[in-house]
Each structure stands twice: as structure tokens, then as C-alpha cells.
Protein backbone atom coordinates (compact mmCIF):
# COMPACT_ATOMS: atom_id res chain seq x y z
CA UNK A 1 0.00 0.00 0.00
CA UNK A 2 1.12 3.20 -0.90
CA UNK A 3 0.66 6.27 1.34
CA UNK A 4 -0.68 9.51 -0.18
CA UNK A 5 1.90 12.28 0.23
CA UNK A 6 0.02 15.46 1.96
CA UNK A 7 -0.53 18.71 -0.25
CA UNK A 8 1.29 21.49 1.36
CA UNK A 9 -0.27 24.17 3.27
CA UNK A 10 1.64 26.96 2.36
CA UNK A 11 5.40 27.27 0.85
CA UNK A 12 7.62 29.49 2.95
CA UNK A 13 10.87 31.21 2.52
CA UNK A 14 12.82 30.88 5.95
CA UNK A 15 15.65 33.36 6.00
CA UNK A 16 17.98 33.17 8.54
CA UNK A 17 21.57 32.77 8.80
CA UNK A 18 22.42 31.13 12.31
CA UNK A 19 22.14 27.09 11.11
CA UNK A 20 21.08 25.36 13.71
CA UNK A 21 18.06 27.48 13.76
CA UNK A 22 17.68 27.54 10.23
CA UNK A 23 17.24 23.93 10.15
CA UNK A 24 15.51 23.78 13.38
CA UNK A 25 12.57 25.80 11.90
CA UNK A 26 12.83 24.01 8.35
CA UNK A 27 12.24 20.57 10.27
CA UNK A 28 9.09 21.74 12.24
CA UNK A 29 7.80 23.71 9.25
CA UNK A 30 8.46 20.17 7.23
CA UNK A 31 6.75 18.38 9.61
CA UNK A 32 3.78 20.53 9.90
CA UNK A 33 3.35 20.28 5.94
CA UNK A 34 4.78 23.54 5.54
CA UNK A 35 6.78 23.49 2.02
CA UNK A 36 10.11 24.92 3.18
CA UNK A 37 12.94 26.99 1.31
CA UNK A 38 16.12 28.00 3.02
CA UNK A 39 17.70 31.16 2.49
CA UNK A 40 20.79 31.62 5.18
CA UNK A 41 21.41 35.31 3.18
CA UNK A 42 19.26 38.14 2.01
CA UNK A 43 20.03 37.69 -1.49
CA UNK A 44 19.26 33.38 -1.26
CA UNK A 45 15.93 34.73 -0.30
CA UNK A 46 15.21 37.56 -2.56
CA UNK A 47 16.02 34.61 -5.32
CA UNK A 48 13.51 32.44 -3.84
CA UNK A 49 10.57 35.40 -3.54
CA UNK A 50 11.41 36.16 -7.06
CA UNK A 51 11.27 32.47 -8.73
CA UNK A 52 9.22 30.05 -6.26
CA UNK A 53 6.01 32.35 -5.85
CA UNK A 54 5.89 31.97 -1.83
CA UNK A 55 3.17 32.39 0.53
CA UNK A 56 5.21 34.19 3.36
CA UNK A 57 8.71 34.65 4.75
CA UNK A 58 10.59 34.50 8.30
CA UNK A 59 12.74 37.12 8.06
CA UNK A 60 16.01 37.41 10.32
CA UNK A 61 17.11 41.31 10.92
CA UNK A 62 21.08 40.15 10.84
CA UNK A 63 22.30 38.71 8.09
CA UNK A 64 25.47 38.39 6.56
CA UNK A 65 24.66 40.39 3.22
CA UNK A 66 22.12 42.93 3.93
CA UNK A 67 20.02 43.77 7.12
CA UNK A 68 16.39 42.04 6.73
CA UNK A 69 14.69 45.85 6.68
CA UNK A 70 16.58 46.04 3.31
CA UNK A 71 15.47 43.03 2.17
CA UNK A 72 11.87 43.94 3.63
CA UNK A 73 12.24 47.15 1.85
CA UNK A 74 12.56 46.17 -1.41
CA UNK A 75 9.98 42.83 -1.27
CA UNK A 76 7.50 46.02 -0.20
CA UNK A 77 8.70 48.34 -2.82
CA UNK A 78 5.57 49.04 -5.00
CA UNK A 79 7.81 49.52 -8.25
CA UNK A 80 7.18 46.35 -10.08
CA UNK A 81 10.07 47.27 -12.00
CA UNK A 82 12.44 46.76 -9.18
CA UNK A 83 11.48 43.67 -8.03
CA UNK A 84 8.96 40.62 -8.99
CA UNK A 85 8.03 39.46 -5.76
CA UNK A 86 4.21 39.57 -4.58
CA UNK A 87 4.04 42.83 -2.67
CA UNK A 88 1.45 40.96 -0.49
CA UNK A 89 3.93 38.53 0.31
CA UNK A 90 3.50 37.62 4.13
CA UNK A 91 6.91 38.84 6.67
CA UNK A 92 7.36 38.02 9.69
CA UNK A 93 10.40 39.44 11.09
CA UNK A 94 12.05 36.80 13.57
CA UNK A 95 14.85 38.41 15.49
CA UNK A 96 16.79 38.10 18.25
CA UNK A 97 16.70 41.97 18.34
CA UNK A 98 13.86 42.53 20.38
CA UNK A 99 13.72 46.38 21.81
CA UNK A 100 10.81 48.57 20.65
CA UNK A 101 12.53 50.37 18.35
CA UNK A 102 13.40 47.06 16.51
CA UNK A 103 9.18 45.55 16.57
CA UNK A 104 8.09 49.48 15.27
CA UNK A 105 11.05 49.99 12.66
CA UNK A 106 9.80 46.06 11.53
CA UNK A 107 6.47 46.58 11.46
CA UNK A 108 6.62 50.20 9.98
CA UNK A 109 9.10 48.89 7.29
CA UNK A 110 5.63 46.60 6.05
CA UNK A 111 6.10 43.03 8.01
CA UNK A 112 3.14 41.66 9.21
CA UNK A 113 4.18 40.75 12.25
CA UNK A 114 7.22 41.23 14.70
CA UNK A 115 8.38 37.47 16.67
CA UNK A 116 11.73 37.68 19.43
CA UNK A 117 13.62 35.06 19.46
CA UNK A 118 14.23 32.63 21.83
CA UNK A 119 10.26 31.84 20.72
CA UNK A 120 8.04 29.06 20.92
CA UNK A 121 7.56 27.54 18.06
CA UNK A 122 3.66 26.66 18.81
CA UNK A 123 3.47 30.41 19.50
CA UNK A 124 5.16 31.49 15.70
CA UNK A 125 3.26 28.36 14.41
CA UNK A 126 0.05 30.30 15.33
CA UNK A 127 1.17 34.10 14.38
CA UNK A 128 2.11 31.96 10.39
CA UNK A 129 -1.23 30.77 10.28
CA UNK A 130 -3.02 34.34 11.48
CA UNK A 131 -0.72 35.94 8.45
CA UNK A 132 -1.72 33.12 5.79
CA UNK A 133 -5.64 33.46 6.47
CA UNK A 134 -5.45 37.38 6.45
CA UNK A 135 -3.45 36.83 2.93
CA UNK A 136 -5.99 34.58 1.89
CA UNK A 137 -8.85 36.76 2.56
CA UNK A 138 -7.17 40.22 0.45
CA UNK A 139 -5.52 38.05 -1.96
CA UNK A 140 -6.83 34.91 -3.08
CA UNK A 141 -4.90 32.74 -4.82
CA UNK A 142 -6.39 29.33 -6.12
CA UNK A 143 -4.11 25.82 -6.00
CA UNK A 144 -5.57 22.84 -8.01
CA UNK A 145 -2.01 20.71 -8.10
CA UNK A 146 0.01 22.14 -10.28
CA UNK A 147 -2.02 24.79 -11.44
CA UNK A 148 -2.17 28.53 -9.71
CA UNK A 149 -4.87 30.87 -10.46
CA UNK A 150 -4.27 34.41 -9.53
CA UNK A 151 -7.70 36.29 -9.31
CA UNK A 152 -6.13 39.46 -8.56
CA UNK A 153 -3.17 39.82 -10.99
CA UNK A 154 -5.20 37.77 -13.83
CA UNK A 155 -2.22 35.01 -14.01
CA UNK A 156 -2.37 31.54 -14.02
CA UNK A 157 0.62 29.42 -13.67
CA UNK A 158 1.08 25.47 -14.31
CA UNK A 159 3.83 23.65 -12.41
């Protein structure tokens, strides 16, 4: 008997450079049929928003290229010409940097929501889900396998 493999709930882009937590997240995203890309720099993820079409984003402030504001800037940039990710992409900035200025600079730069790390993942589990079903609900996207129907920009994309 062959067991069905589980459609994914939502693909997301997890950029963050320290490894161990990198691939801490990755393997409870994995597990909680979460389909997972790893970006350890700023510019691993842009290439990832830009060419695999995700759902949301953990974003780290520190990286090694660029801080994760810059890389939050630009993803929110409303020049198309600039960049091709989905302006509606979902952030959440996960930082060890965890003073007020950090959460309003964060959340004023366009991320969705603001996690400090040490965190638990239950609790970031549940703030991921509360950003995918506002996303869903302002911009719908429809999934039949490997076909993507984009109500809002008028695409539709096959595999």
C-alpha cells in the first residue's frame, strides 16, 4: 500500500543565517506540511521570492549580506520594475533583536508581524497561520495541483 503524500499548506521562505536554527525551523515547518525553502542570506531569499512564488517569509534582521529591513524594503517596494516578488507577500520578522525600536522599525518597514527570538515555536506556528488566512482573505490565490490561479493579478501558472 502506498501512502498519499500530503498537499502542502503553504510554501515558505525561511531566511535566517544562524544554522542550527535555520534547520531547526525548516524541520518543524516540514513536519507541519509547511513546504520549506532555506535562504541563510538576504540575497538566497530575494532569489527564492522572485522564482518560487511563496506564501510568506521568516525574516532574520542580521544577516550576513544585507540587514532584513533592506530586504523587507525592497519585497514592499511598489515599483514592479524593481522587483517581482508579490508585494502581499506575508513577513514576519524573527529576530533576536527585540527592543521597541526594533518591533516598530519592523512593522513600519511593512512586516506583518514582529516574533523575538528565543520563541516558541507553537506560538510562531500560530502568528504563520493568522498571516496566511489574512493573505488569503485580500488576496486569493487558487491551488488545483500544479495549477495557480491568480484572481487578482489575472495570471495563471502550471507547475
Amino acid at each position: 500500500m502506498m501512502l498519499s503524500t500530503p498537499e502542502e499548506i503553504a510554501r515558505i521562505v525561511v531566511c535566517e543565517d544562524d544554522r542550527p536554527t535555520l534547520e531547526l525551523l525548516c524541520d518543524h515547518l516540514t513536519a507541519d506540511r509547511f513546504g520549506v525553502l532555506a535562504a541563510p542570506t538576504a540575497s538566497d531569499a530575494m532569489r527564492l521570492c522572485i522564482y518560487d512564488n511563496p506564501d510568506l517569509m521568516l525574516l532574520d534582521l542580521s544577516l550576513p549580506d544585507a540587514s532584513g529591513l533592506e530586504l523587507l524594503r525592497a519585497i514592499r517596494n511598489p515599483d514592479r520594475s524593481a522587483t517581482r516578488v508579490d508585494p502581499a507577500l506575508g513577513v514576519i520578522m524573527v529576530s533576536g533583536r527585540g527592543t521597541e525600536l526594533d518591533r516598530i522599525r519592523g512593522l513600519g518597514q511593512g512586516a506583518d508581524d514582529y516574533v523575538q527570538k528565543p520563541c516558541s515555536y507553537g506560538e510562531l506556528l500560530a502568528r504563520i497561520n493568522a498571516v496566511l488566512r489574512r493573505k488569503a482573505r485580500t488576496h486569493p490565490v487558487i491551488r488545483a495541483g500544479e495549477i495557480e490561479i491568480n484572481a487578482i493579478e489575472r495570471t495563471v501558472k502550471v507547475g
